[in-house]
Protein backbone atom coordinates (compact mmCIF):
# COMPACT_ATOMS: atom_id res chain seq x y z
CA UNK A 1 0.00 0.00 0.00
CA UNK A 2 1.34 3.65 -0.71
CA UNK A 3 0.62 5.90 1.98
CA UNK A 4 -1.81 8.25 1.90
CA UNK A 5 0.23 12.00 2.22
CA UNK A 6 -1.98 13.86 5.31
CA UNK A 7 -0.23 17.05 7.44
CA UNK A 8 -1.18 18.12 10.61
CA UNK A 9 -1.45 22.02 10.83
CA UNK A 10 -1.39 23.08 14.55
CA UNK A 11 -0.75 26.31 17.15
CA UNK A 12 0.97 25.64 20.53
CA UNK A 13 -1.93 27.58 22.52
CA UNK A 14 -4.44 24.74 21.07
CA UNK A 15 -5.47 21.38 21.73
CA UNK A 16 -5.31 19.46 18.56
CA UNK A 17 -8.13 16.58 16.90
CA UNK A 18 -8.83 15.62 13.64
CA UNK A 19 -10.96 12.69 12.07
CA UNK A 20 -9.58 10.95 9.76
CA UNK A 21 -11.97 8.71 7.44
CA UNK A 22 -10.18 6.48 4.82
CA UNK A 23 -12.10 5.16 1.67
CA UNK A 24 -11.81 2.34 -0.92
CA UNK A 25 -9.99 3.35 -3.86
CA UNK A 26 -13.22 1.35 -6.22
CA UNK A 27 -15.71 2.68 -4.83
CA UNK A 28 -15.16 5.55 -2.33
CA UNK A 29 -16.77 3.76 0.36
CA UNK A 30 -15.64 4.05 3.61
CA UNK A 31 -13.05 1.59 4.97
CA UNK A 32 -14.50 -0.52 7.80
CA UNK A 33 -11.84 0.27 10.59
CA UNK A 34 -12.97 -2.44 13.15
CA UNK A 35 -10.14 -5.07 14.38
CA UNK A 36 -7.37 -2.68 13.17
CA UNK A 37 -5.33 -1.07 15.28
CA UNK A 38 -2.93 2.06 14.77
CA UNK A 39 0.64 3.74 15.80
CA UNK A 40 1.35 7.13 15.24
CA UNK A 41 4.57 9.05 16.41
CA UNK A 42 5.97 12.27 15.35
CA UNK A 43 9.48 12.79 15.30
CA UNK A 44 12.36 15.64 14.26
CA UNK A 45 12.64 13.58 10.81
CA UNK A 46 12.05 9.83 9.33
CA UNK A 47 14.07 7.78 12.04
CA UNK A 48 14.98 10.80 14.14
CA UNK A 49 14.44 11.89 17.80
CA UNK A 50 10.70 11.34 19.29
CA UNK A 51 8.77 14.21 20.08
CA UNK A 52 5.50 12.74 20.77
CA UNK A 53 2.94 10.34 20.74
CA UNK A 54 -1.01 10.77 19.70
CA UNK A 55 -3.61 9.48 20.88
CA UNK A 56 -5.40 7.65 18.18
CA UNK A 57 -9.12 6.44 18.35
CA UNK A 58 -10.92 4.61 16.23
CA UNK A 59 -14.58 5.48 16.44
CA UNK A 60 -16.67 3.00 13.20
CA UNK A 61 -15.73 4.09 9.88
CA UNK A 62 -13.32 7.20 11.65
CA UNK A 63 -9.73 7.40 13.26
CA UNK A 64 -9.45 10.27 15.58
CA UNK A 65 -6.22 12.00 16.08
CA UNK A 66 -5.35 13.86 18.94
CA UNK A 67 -3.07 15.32 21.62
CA UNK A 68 -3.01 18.51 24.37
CA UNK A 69 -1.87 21.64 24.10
CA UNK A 70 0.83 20.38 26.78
CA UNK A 71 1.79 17.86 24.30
CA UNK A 72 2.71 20.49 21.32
CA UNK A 73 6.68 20.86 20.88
CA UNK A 74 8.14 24.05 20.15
CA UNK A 75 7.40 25.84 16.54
CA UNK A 76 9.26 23.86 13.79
CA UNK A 77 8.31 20.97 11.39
CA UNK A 78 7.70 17.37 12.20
CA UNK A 79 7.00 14.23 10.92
CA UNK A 80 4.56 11.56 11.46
CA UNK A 81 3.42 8.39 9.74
CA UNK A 82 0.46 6.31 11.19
CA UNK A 83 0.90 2.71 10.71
CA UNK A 84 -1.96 0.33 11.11
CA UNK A 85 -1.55 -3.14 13.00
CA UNK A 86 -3.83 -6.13 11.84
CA UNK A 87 -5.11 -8.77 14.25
CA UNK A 88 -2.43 -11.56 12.62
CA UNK A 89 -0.28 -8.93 13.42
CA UNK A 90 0.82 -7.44 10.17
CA UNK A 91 1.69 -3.85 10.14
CA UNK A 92 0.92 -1.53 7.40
CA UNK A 93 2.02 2.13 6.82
CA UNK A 94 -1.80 4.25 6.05
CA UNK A 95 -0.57 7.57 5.98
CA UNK A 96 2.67 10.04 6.29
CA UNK A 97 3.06 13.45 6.65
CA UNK A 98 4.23 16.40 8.41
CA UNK A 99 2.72 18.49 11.93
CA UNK A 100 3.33 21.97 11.10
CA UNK A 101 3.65 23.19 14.68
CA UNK A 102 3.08 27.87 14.50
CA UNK A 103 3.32 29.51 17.82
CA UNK A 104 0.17 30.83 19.06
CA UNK A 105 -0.77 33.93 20.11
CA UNK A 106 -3.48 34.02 22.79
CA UNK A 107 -1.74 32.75 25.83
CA UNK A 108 -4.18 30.14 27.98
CA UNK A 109 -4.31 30.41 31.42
């Protein structure tokens, strides 16, 4: 499978969460997500340092991503690929990408 390209565009004042719904390249249905599960980690480049982990949830046909404000690294470019795990155990990269962290401007108290 050829991952699908998807970037994460976030603020470090924000929480972060974004559903992600995959469909089937013949007919554009939606994939059915149930049984899989997924990894996601964003790092300073392909094989680099760790920055973070997301929480992933998969809710039916939907995979949410998200993580706290107190999770957000510093302003810079990351990046991420989410990797799905099969029940026989088989891992599969889904998607790849980059999280565009900006710095924010309201500060939260």
């Amino acid at each position: 499978m050829i991952p699908a390209r998807i970037d994460f565009p976030c603020r470090t004042n924000t929480d972060y969460e974004e559903e992600l719904i995959f469909t089937e390249s013949a007919d554009g249905s939606p994939v059915n997500l149930m049984g899989i599960t997924f990894q996601m980690q964003v790092r300073d480049r392909p094989g680099g340092n760790l920055i973070f982990t997301p929480t992933l949830t998969v809710d039916g046909n939907a995979l949410i991503v998200s993580w706290t404000r107190a999770q957000t690294p510093v302003p810079a470019s990351y990046s991420h690929d989410i990797v799905a795990i099969y029940s026989n155990g088989f891992r599969e990269p889904w998607c790849e990408g980059t999280v565009s962290v900006e710095q924010g401007v309201t500060i939260n108290g």
